[in-house]
Protein backbone atom coordinates (compact mmCIF):
# COMPACT_ATOMS: atom_id res chain seq x y z
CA UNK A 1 -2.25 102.28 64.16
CA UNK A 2 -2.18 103.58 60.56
CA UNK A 3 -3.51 106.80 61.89
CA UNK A 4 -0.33 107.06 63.99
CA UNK A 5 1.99 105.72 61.20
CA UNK A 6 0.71 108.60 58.75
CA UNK A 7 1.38 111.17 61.71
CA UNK A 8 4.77 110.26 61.88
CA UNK A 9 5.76 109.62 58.15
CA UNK A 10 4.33 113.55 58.00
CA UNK A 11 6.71 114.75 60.71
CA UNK A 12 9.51 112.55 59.20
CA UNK A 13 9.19 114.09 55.87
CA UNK A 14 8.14 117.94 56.61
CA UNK A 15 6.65 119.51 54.06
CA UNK A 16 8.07 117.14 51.27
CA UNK A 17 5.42 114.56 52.79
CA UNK A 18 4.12 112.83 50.04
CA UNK A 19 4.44 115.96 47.11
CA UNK A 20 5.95 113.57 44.64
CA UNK A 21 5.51 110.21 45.91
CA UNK A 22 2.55 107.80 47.18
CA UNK A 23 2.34 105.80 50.80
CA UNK A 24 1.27 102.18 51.21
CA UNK A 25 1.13 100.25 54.53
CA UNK A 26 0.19 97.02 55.44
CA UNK A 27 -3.35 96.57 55.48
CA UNK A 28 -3.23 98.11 52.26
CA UNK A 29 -4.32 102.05 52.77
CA UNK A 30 -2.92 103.94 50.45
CA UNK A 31 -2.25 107.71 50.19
CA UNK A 32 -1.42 109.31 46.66
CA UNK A 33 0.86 112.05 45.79
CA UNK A 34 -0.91 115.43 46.76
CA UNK A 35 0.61 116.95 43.58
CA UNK A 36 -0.33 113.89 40.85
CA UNK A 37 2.84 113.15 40.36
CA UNK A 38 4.79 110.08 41.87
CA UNK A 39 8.35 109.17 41.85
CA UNK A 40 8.21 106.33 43.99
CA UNK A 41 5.96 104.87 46.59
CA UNK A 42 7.34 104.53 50.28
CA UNK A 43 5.62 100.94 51.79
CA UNK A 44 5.44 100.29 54.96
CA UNK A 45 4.70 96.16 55.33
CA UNK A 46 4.23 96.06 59.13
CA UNK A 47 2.69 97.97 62.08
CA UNK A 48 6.69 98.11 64.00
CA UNK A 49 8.08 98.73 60.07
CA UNK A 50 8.81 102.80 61.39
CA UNK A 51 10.17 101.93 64.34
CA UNK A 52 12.41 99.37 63.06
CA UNK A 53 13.64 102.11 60.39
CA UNK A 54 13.95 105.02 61.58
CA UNK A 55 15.38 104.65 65.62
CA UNK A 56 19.09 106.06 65.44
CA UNK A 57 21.41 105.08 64.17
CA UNK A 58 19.51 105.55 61.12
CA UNK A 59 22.02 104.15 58.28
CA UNK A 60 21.97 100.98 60.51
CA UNK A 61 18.12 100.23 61.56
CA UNK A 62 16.64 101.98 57.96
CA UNK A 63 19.34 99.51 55.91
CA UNK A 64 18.37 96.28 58.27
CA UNK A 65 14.62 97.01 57.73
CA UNK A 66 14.90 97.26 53.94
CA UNK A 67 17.05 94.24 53.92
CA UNK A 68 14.36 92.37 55.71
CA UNK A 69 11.33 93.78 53.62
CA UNK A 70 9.33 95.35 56.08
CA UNK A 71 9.84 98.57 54.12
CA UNK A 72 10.15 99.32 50.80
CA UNK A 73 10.49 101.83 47.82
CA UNK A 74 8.68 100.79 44.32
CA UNK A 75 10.02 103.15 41.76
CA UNK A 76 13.02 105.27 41.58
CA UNK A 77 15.12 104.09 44.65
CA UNK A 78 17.63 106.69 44.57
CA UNK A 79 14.82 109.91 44.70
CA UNK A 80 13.55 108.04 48.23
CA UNK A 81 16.73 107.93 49.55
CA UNK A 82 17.93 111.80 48.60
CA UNK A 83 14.45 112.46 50.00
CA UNK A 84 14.91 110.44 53.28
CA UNK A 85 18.11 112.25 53.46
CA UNK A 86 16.93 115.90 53.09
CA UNK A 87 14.27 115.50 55.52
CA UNK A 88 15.72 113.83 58.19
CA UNK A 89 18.97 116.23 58.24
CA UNK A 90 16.16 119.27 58.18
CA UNK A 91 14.86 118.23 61.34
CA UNK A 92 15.67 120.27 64.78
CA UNK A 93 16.75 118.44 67.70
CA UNK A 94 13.70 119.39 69.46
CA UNK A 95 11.35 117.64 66.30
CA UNK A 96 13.67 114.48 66.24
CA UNK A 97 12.67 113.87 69.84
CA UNK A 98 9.24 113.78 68.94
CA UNK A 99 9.66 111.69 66.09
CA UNK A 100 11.97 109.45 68.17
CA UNK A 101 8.50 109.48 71.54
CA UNK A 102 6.46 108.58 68.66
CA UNK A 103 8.08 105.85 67.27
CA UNK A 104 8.18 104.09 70.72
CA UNK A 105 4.61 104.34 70.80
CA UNK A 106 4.39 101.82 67.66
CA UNK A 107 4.78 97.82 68.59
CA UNK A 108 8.82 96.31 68.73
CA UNK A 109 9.16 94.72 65.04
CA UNK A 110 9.81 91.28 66.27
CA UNK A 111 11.99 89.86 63.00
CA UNK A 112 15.09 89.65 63.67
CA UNK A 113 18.06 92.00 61.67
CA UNK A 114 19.93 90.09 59.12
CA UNK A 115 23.09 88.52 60.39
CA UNK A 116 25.36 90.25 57.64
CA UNK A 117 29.38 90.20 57.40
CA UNK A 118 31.26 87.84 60.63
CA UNK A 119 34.68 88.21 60.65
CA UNK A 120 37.35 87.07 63.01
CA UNK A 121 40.61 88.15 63.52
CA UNK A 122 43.09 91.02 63.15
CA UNK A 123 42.09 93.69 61.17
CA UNK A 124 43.33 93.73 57.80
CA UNK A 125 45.24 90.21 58.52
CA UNK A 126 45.87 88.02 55.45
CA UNK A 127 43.11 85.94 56.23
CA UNK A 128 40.39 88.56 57.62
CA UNK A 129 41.12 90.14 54.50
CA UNK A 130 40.26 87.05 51.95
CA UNK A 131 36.96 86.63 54.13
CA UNK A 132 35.58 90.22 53.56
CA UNK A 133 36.85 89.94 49.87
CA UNK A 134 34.69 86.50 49.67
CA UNK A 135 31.84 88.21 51.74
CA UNK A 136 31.06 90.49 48.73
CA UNK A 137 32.79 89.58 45.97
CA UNK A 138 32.21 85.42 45.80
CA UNK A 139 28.57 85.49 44.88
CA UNK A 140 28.09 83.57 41.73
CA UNK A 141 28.78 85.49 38.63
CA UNK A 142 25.40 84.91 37.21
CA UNK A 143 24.41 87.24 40.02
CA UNK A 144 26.53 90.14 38.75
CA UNK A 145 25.79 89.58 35.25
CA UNK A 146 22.33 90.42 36.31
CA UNK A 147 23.01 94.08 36.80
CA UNK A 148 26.91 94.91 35.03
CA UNK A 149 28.04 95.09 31.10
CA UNK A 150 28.82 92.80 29.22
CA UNK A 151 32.11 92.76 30.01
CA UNK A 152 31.79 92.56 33.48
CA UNK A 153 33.75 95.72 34.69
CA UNK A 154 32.56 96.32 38.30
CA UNK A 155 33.66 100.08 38.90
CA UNK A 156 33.02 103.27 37.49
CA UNK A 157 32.25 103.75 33.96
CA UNK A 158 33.33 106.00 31.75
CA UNK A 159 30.64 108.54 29.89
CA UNK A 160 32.80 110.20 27.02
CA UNK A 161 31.31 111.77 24.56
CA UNK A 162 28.19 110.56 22.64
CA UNK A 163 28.22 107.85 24.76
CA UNK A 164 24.80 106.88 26.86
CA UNK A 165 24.86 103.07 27.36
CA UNK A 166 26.71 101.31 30.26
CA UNK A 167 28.11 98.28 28.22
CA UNK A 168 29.96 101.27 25.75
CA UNK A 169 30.74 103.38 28.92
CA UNK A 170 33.00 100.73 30.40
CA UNK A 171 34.50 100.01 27.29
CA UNK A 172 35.29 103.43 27.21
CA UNK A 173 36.81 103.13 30.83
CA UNK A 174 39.03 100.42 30.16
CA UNK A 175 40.31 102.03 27.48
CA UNK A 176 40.65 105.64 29.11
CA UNK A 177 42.79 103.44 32.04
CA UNK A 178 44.95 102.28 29.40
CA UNK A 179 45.42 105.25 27.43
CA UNK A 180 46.62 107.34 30.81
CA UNK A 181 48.85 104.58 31.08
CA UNK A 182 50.22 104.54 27.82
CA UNK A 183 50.25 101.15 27.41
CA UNK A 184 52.19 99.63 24.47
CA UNK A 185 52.24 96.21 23.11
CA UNK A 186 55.42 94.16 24.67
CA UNK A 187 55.11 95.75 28.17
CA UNK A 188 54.36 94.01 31.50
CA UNK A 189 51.11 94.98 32.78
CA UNK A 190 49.56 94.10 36.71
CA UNK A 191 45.79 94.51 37.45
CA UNK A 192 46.18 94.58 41.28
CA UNK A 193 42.66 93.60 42.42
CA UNK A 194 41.34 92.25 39.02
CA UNK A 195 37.82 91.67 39.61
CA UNK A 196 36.66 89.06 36.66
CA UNK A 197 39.68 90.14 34.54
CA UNK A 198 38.55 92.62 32.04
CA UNK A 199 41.12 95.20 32.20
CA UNK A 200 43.77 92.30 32.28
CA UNK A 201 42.03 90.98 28.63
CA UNK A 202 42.16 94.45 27.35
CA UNK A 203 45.77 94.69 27.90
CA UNK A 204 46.43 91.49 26.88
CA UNK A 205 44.44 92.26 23.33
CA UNK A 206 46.64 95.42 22.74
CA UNK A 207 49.90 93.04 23.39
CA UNK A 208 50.82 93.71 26.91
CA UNK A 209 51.87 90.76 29.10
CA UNK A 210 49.20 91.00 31.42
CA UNK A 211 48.94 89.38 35.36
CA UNK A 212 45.93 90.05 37.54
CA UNK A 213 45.58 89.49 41.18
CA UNK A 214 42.53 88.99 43.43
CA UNK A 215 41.35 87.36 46.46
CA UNK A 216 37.93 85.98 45.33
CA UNK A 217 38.08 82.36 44.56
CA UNK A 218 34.94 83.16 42.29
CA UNK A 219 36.79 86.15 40.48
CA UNK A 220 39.94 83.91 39.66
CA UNK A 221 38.05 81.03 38.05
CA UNK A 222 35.84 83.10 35.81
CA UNK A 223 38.96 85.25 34.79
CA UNK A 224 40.86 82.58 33.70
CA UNK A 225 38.20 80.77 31.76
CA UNK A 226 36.86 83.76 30.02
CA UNK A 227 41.29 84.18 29.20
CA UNK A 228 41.41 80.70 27.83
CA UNK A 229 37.65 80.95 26.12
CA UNK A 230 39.21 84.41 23.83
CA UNK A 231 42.59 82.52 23.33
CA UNK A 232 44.45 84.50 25.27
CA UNK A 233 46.25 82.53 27.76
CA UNK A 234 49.49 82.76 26.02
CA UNK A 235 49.91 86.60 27.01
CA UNK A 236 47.20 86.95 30.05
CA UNK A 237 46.87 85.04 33.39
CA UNK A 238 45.02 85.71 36.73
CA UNK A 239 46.45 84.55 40.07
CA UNK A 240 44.86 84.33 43.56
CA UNK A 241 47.26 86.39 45.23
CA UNK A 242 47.56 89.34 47.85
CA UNK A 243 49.12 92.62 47.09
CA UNK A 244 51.81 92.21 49.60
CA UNK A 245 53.15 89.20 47.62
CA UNK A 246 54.31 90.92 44.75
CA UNK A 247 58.38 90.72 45.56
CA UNK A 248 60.02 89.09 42.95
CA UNK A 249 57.86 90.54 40.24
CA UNK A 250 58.21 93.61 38.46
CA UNK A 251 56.06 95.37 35.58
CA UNK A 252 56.02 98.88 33.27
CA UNK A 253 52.48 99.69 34.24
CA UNK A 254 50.28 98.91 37.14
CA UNK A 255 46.52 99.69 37.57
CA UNK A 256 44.40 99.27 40.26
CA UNK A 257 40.69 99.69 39.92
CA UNK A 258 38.09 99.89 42.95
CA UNK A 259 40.67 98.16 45.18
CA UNK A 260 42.47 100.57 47.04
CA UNK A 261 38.82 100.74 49.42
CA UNK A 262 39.56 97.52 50.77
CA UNK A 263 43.39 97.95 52.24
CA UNK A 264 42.55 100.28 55.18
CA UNK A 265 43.85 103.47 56.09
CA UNK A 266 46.85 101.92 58.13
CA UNK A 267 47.97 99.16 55.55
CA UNK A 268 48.06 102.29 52.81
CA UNK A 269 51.69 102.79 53.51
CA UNK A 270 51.73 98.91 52.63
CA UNK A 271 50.39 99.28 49.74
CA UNK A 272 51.55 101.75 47.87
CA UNK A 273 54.99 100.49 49.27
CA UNK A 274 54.13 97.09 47.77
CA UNK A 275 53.32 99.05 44.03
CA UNK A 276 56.74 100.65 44.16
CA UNK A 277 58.69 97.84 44.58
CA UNK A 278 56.78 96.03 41.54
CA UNK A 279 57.08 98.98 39.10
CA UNK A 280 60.11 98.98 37.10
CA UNK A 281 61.53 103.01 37.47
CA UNK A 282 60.34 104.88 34.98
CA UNK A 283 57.09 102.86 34.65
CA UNK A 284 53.49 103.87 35.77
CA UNK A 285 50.96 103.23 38.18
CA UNK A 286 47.53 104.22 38.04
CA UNK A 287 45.07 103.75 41.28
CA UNK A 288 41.61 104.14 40.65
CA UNK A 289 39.45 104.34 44.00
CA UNK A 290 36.24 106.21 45.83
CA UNK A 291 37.28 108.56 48.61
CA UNK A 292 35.71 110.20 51.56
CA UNK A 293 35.34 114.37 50.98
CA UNK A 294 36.95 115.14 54.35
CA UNK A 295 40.66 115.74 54.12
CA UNK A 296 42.75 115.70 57.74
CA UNK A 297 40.57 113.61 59.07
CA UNK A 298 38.57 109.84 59.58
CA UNK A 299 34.84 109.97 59.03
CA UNK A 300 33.07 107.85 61.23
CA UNK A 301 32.30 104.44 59.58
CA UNK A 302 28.76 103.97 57.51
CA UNK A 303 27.05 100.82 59.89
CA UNK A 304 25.03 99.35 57.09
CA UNK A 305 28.45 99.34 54.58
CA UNK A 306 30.39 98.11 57.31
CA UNK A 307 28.14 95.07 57.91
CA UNK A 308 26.03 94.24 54.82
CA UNK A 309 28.24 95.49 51.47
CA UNK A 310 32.04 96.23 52.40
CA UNK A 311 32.79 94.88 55.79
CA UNK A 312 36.51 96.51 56.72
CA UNK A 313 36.26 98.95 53.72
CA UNK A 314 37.65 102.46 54.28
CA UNK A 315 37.62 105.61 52.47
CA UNK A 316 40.15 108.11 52.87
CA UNK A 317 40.51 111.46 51.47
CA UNK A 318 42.70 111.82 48.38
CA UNK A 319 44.80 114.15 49.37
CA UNK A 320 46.07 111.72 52.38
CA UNK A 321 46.17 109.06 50.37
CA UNK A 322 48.27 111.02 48.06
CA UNK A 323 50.71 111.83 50.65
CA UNK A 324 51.11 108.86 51.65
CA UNK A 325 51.69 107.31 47.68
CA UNK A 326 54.46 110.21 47.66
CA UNK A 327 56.26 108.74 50.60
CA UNK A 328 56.44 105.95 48.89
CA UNK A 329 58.24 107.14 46.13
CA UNK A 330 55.72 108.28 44.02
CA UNK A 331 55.72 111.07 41.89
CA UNK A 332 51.58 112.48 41.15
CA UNK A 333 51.55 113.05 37.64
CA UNK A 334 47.75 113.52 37.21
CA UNK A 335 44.50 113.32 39.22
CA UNK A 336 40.94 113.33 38.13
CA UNK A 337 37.58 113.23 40.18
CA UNK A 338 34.82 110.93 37.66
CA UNK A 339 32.45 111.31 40.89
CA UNK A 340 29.03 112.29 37.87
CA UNK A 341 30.53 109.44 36.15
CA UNK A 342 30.32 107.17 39.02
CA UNK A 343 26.44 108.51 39.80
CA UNK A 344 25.33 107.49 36.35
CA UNK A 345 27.09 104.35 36.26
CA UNK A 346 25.41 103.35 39.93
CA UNK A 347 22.05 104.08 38.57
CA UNK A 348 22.45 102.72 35.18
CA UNK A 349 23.38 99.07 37.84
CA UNK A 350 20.68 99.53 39.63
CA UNK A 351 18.11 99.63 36.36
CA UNK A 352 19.78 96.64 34.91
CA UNK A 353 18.91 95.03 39.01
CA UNK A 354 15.99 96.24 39.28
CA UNK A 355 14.98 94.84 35.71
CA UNK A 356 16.87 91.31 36.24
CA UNK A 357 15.58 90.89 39.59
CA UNK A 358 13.82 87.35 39.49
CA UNK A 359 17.63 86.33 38.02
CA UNK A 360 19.38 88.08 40.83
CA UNK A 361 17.48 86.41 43.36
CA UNK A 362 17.32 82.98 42.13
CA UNK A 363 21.49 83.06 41.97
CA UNK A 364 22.04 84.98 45.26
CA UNK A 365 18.91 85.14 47.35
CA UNK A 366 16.46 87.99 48.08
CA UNK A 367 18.04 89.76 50.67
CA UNK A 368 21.34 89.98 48.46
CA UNK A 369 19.16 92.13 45.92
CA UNK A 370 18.01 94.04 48.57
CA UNK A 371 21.66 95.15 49.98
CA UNK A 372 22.86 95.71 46.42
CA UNK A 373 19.92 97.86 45.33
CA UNK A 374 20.00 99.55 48.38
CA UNK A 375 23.46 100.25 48.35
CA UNK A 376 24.10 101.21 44.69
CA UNK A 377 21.43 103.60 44.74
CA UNK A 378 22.45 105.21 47.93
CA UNK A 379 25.76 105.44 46.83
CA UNK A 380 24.43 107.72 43.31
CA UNK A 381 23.06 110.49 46.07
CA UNK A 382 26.17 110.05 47.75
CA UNK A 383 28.37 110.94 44.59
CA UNK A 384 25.42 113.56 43.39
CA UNK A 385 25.63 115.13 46.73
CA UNK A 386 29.56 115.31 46.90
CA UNK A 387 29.75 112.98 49.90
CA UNK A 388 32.04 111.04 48.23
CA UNK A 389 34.48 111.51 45.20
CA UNK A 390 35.82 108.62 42.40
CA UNK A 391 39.68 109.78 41.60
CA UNK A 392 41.62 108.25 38.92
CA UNK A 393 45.59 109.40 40.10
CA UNK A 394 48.46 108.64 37.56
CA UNK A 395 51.51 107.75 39.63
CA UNK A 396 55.10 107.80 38.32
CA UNK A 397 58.22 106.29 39.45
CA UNK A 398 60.77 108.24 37.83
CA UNK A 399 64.50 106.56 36.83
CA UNK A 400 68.10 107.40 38.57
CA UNK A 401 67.73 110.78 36.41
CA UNK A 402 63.85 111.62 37.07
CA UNK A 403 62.77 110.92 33.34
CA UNK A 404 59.33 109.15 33.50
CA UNK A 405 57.74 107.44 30.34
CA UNK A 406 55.18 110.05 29.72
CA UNK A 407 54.43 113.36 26.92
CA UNK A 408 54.25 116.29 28.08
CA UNK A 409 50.47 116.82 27.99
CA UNK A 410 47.12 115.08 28.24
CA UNK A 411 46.66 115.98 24.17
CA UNK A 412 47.32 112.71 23.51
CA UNK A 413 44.40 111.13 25.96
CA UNK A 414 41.69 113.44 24.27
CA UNK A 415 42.72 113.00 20.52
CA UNK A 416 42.55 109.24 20.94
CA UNK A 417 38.93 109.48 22.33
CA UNK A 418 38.09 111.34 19.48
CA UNK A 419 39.28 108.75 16.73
């Protein structure tokens, strides 16, 4: 059985087959890098391990089967997967359907997939919406502290200049956000999707009045007892709330940061209907998300996203969610793709993870560290490769006589890095 194993890791990988990394499979054979050096070691921890993995669809069976720890990468995660990647796209049709007679030959893996994401209801619904937010976000915070800063920012960091740590990278990034917003002490400020409230206690520190919303139980309490814990409760306050409740309420600037993923390509309208309404005219908004690279059109939906990390998560293009903000209302003052940011930031996560992981598994259970190591460092290739893009757009909703609140270049943003 190991003899067939090696045959077909070889015609999985081509000629890449073990140049820079090592094999190990479950009876403990082990085959070293042919060239001495190793990146990472592919195991394979059962004789059905291959067959489990790699039977289409492959993002699907190759996610469940890491999940479940019948195979595994020790060493640099996100190498494996560009790897995996590059070799299975090279293959012809005609070599896949060897590879695919081949795998049949090896015994049915008889542990079951892991259950992942179960939600009821309509589709972007009130409720089915709080239950995928919960799914990912209401792990205990201990968990996340395992692999973020020390702030807690869960999005793409900023890497400005002479910066190379992640804790002063998403310092950086909050204050980058705030800067594009020109944020001055005395205004309103909404965080719409305010994870564990940092960029609502940076506001709140330069004197904004500062309300974040979020639909994670967990997220709510910790944001509002690291507010009262700094002595900022006075000026800064997070509410468990859904973006389309906002009437009544109005603000001068609006962010929203890694959020915009979870409202669906058909509640967009929605959305950015909802941010109008709340920004005062003249005031602006600044949306922060990841988008698919394929403008005009839906790419199909990533199985092992769908059902282990962002269940009802979509990514659209930026150019249609653009068009859409400017039917809205909007006005697109400035866009910006951070996608090398967002690669460094995902692998700087996964370190911290991978480094933490006895913490991370005692607060949230192993297969938890699995899907988030998994799908942080898949995500990196995915932003290396250009599969994916992180935009930061600056939205304006100009007054009764088109004047918006903003200079007329980004001179400002750049000299204040500098100091």
């Amino acid at each position: 059985m190991t003899a067939q194993a090696t045959a077909l890791l070889e015609a999985i990988f081509g000629e890449s087959f073990r140049h820079d990394f090592d094999v190990r499979l479950w009876d403990g054979t082990t085959l070293p890098s042919t060239t001495g050096q190793t990146h990472f070691t592919f195991v394979v921890n059962t004789p059905g391990a291959l067959r489990s993995a790699f039977a289409p669809p492959l993002e699907k069976h190759a996610g469940a089967a890491f999940i479940s720890g019948i195979i595994d990468i020790d060493g640099d995660l996100p190498v494996a997967i560009a790897q995996i990647n590059a070799a299975t796209n090279a293959r012809s049709a005609l070599q896949k359907a060897r590879i695919l007679l081949g795998l049949r030959r090896l015994p049915r893996e008889a542990r079951p997939e892991p259950p992942g994401a179960q939600l009821h209801g309509k589709r972007h619904s009130r409720a089915r919406d709080r239950a995928a937010i919960s799914y990912h976000y209401d792990h205990p915070v201990a968990f996340y502290r395992a692999f973020l800063d020390r702030d807690m920012v869960y999005s793409c960091a900023y890497y400005d200049d002479g910066i190379d740590d992640i804790d002063r990278a998403q310092q950086a990034k909050l204050d980058y956000i705030l800067r594009k917003l020109r944020l001055e002490p005395g205004m309103s400020f909404l965080d719409i999707g305010c994870g564990w409230g940092s960029l609502v206690i940076a506001a709140a520190k330069r004197g904004a009045q500062s309300l974040g919303i979020t639909l994670s139980r967990v997220q709510h309490d910790e944001a509002n007892r690291r507010i009262e814990e700094l002595g900022l409760a006075d000026r800064a306050k997070v509410e468990f709330r859904d973006y389309r409740d906002l009437r009544g309420l109005t603000f001068d600037r609006i962010a929203s940061i890694g959020m915009v993923e979870h409202v669906g390509r058909t509640m967009l309208p929605t959305y950015y209907n909802s941010a109008y309404a709340a920004l005062r005219p003249g005031g602006l908004f600044l949306n922060h998300g990841i988008a698919e690279q394929s403008p005009g059109r839906k790419p199909p939906p990533n199985p092992f996203i769908e059902r282990y990390v962002f269940p009802d998560g979509d990514l659209v293009a930026i150019g249609d969610s653009l068009a859409i903000a400017e039917r809205a209302g909007f006005e697109v003052r400035d866009v910006e793709n951070l996608r090398e940011h967002y690669a460094r930031t995902l692998r700087a996560w996964v370190t911290n993870l991978e480094r933490n992981r006895e913490e991370a598994i005692a607060q949230a259970g192993a297969a938890a560290y699995r899907v988030w190591r998994l799908y942080m460092a898949g995500s990196a290739v995915s932003f290396d490769n250009a599969s994916i893009g992180i935009y930061q757009s600056l939205l304006a909703r100009p007054d009764g006589n088109g004047s918006v609140t903003i200079p007329a270049t980004r001179r400002d943003l750049y000299l204040s890095s500098r100091a």
